[in-house]
PDB file of N, CA and C in Angstrom:
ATOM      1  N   UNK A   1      -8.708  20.369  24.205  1.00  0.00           N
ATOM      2  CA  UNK A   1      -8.353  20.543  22.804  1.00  0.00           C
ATOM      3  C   UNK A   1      -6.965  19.977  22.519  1.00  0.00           C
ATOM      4  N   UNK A   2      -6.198  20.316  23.710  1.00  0.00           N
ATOM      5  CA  UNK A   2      -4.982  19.797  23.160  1.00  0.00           C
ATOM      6  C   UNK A   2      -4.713  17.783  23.461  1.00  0.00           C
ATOM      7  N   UNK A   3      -5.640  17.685  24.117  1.00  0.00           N
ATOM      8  CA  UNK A   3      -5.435  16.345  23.884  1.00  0.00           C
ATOM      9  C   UNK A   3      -6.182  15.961  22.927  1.00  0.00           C
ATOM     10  N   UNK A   4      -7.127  16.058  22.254  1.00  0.00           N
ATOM     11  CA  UNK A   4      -7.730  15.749  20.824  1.00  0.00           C
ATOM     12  C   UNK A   4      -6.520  16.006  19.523  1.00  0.00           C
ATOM     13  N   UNK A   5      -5.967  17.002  19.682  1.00  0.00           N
ATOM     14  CA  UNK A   5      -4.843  17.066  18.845  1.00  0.00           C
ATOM     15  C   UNK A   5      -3.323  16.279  19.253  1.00  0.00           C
ATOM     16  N   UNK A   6      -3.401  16.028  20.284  1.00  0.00           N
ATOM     17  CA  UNK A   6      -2.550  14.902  20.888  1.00  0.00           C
ATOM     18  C   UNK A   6      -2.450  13.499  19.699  1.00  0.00           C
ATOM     19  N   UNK A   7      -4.062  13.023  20.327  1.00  0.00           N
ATOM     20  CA  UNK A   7      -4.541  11.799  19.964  1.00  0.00           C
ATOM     21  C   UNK A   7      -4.342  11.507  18.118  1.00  0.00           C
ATOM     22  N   UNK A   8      -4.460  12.527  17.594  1.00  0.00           N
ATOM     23  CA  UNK A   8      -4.599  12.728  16.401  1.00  0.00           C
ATOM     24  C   UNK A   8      -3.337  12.722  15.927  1.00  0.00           C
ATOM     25  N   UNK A   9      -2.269  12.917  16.321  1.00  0.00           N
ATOM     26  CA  UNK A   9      -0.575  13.091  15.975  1.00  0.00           C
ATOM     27  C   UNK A   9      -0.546  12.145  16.273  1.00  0.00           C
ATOM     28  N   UNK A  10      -0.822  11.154  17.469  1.00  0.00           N
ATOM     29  CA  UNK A  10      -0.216  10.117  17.273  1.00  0.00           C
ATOM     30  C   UNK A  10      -0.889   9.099  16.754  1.00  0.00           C
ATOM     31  N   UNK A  11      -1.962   9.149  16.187  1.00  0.00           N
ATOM     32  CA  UNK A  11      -2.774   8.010  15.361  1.00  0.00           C
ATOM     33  C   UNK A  11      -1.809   8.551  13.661  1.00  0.00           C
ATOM     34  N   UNK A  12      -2.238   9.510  13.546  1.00  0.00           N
ATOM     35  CA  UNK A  12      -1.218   9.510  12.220  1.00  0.00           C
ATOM     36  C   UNK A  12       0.030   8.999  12.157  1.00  0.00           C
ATOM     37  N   UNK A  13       0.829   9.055  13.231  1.00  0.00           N
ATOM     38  CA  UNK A  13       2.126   8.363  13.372  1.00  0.00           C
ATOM     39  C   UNK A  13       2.117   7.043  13.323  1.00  0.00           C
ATOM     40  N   UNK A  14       0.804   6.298  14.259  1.00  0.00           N
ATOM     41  CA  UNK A  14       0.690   5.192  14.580  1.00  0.00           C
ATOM     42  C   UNK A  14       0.250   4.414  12.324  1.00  0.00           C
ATOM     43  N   UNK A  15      -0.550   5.072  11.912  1.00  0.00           N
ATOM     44  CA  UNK A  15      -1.178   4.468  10.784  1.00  0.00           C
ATOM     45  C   UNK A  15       0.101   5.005  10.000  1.00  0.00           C
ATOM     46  N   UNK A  16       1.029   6.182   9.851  1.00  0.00           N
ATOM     47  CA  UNK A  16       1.879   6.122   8.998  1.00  0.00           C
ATOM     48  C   UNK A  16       3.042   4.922   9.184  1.00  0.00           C
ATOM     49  N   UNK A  17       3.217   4.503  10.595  1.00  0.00           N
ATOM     50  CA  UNK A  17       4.398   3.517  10.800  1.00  0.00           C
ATOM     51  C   UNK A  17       3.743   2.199   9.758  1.00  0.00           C
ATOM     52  N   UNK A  18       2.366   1.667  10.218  1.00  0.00           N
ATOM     53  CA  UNK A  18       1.909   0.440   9.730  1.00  0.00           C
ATOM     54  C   UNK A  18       1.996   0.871   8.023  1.00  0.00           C
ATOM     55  N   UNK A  19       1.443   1.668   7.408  1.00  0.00           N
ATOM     56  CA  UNK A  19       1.762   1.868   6.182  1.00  0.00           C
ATOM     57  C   UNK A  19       2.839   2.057   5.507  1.00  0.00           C
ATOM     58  N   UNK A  20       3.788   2.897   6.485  1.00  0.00           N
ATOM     59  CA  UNK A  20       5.193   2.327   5.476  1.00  0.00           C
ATOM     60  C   UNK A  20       5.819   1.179   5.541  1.00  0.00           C
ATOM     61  N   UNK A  21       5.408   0.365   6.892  1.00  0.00           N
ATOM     62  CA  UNK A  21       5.872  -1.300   6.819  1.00  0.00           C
ATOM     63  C   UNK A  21       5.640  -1.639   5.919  1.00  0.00           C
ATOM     64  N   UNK A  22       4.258  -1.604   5.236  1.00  0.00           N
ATOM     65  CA  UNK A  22       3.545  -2.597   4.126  1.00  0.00           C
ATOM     66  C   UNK A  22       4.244  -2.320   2.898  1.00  0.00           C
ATOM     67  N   UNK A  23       4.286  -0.850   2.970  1.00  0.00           N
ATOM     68  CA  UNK A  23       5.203  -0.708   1.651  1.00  0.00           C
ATOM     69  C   UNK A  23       6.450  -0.705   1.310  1.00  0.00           C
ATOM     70  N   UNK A  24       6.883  -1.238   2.702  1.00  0.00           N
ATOM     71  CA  UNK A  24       8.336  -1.679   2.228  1.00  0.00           C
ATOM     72  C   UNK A  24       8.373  -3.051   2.248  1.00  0.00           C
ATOM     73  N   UNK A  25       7.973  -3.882   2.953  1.00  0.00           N
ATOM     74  CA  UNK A  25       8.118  -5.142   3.004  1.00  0.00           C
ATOM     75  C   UNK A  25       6.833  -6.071   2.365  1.00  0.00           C
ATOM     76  N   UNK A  26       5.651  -5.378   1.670  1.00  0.00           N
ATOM     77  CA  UNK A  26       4.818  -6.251   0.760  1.00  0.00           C
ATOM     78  C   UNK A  26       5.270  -5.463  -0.767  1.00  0.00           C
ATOM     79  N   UNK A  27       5.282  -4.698  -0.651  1.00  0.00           N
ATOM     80  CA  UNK A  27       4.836  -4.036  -1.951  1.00  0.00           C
ATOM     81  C   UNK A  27       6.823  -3.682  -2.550  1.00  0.00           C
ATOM     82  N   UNK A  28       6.111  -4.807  -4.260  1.00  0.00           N
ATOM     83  CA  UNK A  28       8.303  -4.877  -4.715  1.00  0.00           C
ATOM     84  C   UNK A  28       7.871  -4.201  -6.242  1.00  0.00           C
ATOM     85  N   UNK A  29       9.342  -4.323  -6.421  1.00  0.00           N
ATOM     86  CA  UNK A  29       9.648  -2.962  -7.587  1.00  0.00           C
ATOM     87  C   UNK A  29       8.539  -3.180  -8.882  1.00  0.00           C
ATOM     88  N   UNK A  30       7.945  -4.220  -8.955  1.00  0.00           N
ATOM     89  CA  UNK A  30       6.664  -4.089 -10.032  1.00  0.00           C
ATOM     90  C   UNK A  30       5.867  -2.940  -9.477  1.00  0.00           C
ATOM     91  N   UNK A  31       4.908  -3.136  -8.575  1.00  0.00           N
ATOM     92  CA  UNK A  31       4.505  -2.159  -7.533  1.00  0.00           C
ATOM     93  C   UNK A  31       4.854  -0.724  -7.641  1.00  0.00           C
ATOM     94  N   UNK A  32       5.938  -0.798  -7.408  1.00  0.00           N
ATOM     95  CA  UNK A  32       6.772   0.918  -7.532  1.00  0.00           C
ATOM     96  C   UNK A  32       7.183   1.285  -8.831  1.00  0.00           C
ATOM     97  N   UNK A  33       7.180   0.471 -10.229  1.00  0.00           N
ATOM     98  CA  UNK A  33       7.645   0.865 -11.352  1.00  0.00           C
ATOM     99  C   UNK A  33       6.700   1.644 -11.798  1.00  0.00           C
ATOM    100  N   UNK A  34       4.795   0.848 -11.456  1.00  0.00           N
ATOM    101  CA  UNK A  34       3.964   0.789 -12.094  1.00  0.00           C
ATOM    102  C   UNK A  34       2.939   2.123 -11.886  1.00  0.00           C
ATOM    103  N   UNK A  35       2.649   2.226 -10.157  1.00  0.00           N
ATOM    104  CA  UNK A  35       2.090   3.128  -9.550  1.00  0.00           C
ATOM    105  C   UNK A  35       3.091   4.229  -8.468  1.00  0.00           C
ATOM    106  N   UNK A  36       4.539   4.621  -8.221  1.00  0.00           N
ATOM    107  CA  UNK A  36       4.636   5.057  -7.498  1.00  0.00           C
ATOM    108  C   UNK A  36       4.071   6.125  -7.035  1.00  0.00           C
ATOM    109  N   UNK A  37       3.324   7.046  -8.082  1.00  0.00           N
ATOM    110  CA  UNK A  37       2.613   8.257  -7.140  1.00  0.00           C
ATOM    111  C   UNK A  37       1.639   7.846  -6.761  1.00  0.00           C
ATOM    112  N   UNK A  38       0.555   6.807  -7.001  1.00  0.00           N
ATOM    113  CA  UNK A  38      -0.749   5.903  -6.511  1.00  0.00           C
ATOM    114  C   UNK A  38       0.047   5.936  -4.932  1.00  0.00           C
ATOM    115  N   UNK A  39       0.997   5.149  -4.833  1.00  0.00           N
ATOM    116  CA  UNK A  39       1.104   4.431  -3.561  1.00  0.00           C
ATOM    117  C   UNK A  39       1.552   5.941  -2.581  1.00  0.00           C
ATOM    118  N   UNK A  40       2.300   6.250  -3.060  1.00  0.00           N
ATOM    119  CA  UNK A  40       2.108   7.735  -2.355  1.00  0.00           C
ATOM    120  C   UNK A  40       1.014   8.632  -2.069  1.00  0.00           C
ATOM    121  N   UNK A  41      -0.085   8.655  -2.822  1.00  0.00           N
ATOM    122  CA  UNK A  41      -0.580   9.461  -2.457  1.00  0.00           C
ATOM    123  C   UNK A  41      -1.819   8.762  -1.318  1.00  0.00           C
ATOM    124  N   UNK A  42      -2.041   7.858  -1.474  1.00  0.00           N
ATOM    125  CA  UNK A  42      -2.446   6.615  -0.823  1.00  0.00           C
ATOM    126  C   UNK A  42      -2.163   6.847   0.932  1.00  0.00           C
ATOM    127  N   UNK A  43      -0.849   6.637   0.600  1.00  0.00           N
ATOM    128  CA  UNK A  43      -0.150   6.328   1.894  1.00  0.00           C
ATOM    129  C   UNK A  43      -0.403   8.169   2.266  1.00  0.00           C
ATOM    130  N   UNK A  44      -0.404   9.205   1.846  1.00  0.00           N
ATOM    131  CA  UNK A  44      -0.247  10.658   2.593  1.00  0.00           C
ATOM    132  C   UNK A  44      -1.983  10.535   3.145  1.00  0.00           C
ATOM    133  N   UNK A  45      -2.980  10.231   1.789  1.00  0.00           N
ATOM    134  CA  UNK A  45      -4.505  10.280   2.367  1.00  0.00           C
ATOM    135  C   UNK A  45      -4.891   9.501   3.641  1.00  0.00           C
ATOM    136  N   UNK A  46      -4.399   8.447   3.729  1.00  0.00           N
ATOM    137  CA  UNK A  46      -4.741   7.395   4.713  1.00  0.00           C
ATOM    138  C   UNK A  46      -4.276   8.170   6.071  1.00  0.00           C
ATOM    139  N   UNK A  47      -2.815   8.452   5.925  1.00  0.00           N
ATOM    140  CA  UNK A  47      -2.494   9.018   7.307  1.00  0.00           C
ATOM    141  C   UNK A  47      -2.871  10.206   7.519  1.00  0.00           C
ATOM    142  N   UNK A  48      -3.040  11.110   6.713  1.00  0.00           N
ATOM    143  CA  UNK A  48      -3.545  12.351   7.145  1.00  0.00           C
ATOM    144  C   UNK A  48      -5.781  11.945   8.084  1.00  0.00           C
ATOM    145  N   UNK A  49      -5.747  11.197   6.576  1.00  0.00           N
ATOM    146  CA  UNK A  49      -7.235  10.841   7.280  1.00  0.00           C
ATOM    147  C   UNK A  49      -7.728   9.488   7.657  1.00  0.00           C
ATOM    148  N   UNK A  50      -7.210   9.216   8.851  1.00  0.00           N
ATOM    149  CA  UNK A  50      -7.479   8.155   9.822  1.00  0.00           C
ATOM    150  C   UNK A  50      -8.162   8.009  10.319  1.00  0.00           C
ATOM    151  N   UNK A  51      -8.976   9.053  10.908  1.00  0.00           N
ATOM    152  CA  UNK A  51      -9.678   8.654  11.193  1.00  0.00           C
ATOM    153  C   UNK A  51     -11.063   8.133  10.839  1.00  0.00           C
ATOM    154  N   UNK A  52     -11.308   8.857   9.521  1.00  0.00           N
ATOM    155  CA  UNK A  52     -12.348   7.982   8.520  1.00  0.00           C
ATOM    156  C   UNK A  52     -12.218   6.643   8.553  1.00  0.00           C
ATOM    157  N   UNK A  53     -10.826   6.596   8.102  1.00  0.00           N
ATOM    158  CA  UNK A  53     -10.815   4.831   8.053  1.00  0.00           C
ATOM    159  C   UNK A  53     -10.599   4.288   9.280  1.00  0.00           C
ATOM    160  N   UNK A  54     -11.102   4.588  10.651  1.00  0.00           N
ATOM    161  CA  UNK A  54     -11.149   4.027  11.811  1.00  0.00           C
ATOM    162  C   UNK A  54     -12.373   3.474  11.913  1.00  0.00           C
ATOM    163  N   UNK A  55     -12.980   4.020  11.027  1.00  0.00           N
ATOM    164  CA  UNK A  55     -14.820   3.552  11.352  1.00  0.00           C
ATOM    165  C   UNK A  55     -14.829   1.654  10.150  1.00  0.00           C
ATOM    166  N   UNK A  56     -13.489   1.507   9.236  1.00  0.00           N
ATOM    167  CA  UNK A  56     -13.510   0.616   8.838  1.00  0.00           C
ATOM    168  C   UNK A  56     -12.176  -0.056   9.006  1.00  0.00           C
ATOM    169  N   UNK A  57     -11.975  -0.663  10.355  1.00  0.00           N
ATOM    170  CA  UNK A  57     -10.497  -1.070  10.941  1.00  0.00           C
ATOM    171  C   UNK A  57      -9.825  -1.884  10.502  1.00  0.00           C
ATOM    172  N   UNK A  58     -10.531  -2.505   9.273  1.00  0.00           N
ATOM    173  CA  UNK A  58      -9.767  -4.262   8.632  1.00  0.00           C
ATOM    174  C   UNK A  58      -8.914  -3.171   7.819  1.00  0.00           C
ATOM    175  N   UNK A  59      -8.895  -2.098   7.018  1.00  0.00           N
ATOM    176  CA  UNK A  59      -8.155  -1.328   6.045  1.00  0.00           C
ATOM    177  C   UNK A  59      -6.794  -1.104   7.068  1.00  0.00           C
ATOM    178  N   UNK A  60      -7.026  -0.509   8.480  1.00  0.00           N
ATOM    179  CA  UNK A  60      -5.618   0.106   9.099  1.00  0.00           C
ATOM    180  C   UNK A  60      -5.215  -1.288   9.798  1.00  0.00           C
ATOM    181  N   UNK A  61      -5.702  -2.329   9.720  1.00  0.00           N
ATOM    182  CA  UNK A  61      -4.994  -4.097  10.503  1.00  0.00           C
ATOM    183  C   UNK A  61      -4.472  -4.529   9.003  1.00  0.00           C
ATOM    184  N   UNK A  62      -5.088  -4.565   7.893  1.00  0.00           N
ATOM    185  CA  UNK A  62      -4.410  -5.500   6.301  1.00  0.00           C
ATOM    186  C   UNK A  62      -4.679  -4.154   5.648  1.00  0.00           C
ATOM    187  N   UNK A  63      -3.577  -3.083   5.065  1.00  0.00           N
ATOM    188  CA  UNK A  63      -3.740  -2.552   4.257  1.00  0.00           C
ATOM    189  C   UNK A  63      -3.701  -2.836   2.798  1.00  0.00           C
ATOM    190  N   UNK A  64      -3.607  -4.093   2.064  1.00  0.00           N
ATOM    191  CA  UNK A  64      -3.605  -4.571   1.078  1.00  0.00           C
ATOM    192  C   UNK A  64      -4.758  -4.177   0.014  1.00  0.00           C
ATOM    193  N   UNK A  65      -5.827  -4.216   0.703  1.00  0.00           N
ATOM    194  CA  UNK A  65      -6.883  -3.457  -0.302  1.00  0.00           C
ATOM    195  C   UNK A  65      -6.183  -2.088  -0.571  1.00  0.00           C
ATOM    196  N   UNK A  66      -5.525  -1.382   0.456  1.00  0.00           N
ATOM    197  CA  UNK A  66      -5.071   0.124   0.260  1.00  0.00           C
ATOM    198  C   UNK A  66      -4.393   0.366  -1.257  1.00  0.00           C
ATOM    199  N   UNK A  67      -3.403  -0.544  -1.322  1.00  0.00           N
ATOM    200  CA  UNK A  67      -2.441  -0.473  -2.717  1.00  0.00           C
ATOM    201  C   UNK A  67      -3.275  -1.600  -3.283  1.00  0.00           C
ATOM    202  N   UNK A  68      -4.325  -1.997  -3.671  1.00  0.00           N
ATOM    203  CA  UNK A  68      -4.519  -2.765  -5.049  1.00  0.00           C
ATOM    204  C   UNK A  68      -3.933  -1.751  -6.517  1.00  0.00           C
ATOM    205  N   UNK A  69      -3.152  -3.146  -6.954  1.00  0.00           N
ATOM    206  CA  UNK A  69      -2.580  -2.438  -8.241  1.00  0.00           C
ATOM    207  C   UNK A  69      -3.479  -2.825  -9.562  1.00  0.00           C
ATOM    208  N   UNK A  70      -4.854  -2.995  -9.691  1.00  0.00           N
ATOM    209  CA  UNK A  70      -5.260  -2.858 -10.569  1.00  0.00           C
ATOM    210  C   UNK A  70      -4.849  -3.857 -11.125  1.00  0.00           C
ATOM    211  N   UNK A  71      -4.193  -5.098 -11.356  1.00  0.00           N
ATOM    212  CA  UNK A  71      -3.525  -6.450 -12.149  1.00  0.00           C
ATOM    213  C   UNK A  71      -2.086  -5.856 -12.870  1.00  0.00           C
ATOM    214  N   UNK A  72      -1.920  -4.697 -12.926  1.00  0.00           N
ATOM    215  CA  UNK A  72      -0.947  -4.232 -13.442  1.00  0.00           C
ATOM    216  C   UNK A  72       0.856  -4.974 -12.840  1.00  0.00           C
ATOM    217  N   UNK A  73       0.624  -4.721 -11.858  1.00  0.00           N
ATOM    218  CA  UNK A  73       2.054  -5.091 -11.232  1.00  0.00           C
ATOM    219  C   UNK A  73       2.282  -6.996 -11.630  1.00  0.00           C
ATOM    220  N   UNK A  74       0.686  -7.539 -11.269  1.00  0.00           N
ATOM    221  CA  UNK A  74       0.699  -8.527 -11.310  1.00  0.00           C
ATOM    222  C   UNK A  74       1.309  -9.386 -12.958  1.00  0.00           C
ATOM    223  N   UNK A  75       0.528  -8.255 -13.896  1.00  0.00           N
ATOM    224  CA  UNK A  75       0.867  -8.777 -15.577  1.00  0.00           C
ATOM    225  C   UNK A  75       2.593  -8.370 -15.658  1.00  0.00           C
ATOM    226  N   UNK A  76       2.834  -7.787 -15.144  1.00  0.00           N
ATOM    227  CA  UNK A  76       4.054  -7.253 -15.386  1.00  0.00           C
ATOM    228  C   UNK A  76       5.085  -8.335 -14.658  1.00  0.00           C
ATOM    229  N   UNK A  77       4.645  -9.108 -13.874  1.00  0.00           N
ATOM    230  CA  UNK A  77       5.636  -9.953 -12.819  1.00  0.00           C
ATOM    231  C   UNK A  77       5.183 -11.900 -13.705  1.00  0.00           C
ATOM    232  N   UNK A  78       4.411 -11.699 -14.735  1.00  0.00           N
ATOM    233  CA  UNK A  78       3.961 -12.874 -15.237  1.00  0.00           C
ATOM    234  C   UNK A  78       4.833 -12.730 -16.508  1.00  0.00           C
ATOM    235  N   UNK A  79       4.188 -11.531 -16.839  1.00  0.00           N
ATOM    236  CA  UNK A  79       5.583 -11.619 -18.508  1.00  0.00           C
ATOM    237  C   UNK A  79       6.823 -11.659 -18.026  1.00  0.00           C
ATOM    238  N   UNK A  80       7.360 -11.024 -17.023  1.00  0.00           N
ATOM    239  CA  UNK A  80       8.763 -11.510 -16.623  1.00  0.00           C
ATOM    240  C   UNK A  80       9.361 -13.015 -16.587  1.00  0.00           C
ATOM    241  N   UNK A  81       8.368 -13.791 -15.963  1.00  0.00           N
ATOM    242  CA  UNK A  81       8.480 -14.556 -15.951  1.00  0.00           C
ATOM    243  C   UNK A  81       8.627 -15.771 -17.145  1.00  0.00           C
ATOM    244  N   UNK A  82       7.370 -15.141 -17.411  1.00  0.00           N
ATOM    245  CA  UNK A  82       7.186 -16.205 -18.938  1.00  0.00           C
ATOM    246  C   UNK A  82       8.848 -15.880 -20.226  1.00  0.00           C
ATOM    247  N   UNK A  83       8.805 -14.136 -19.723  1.00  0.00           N
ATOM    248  CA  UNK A  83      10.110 -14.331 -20.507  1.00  0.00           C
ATOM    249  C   UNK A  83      11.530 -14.733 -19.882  1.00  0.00           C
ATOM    250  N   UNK A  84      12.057 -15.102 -18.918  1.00  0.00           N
ATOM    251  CA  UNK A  84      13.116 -15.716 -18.091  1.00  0.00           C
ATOM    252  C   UNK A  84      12.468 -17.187 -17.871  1.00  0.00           C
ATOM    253  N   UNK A  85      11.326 -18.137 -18.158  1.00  0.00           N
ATOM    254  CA  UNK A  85      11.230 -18.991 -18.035  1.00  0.00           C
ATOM    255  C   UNK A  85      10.102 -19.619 -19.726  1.00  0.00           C
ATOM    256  N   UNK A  86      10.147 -19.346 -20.900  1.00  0.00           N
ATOM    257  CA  UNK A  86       9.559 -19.598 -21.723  1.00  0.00           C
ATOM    258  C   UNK A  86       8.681 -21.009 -21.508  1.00  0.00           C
ATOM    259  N   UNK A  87       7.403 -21.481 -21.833  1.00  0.00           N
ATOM    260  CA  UNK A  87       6.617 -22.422 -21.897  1.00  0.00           C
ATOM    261  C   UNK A  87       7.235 -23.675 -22.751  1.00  0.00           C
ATOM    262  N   UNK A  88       7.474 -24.884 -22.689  1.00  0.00           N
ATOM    263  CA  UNK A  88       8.169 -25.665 -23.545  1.00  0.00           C
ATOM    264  C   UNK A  88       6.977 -26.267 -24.947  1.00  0.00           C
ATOM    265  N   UNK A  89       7.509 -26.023 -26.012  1.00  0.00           N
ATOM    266  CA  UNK A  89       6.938 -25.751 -26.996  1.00  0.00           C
ATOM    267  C   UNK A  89       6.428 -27.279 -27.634  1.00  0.00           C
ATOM    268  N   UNK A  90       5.738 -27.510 -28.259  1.00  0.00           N
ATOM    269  CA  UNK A  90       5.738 -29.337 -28.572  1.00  0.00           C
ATOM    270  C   UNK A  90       6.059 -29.289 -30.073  1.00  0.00           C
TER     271      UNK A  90
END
């Protein structure tokens, strides 16, 4: 028993390390303006329950499907743009 609960502390450790990588180094302040309790609660479900998502391993190798932002972060990083870089008008 106690190595089943072993294994289990450290897979949560192991899937919480890879998940807070991603969210610090993929995921930028559009991301966090838009969804921060999404990505949180995300990131607590995943690591608490790992092992569900062990039976589908591409989610704990590319967590990117994990935080899809819905196009939100994405519209938000285009109007920025369009407004710090306006379209030239004819």
């Amino acid at each position: 028993m106690k190595l089943l609960l072993d294994s289990y502390v450290a897979g949560v450790l192991i899937v919480a390390i890879r998940l807070a990588l991603q969210m610090v180094y993929v995921l930028d302040s559009y991301n966090w303006d838009s969804r921060k309790l999404d990505i949180w609660f995300t990131f607590s479900l995943v690591s608490l329950l790992w092992p569900l998502f062990a039976l589908k391993p591409h989610y704990l190798i590319d967590p990117d499907p994990l935080f899809d932002d819905y196009g939100i972060a994405k519209r938000m990083r285009e109007l920025d743009r369009l407004r710090e870089n306006p379209p030239i008008c004819g």
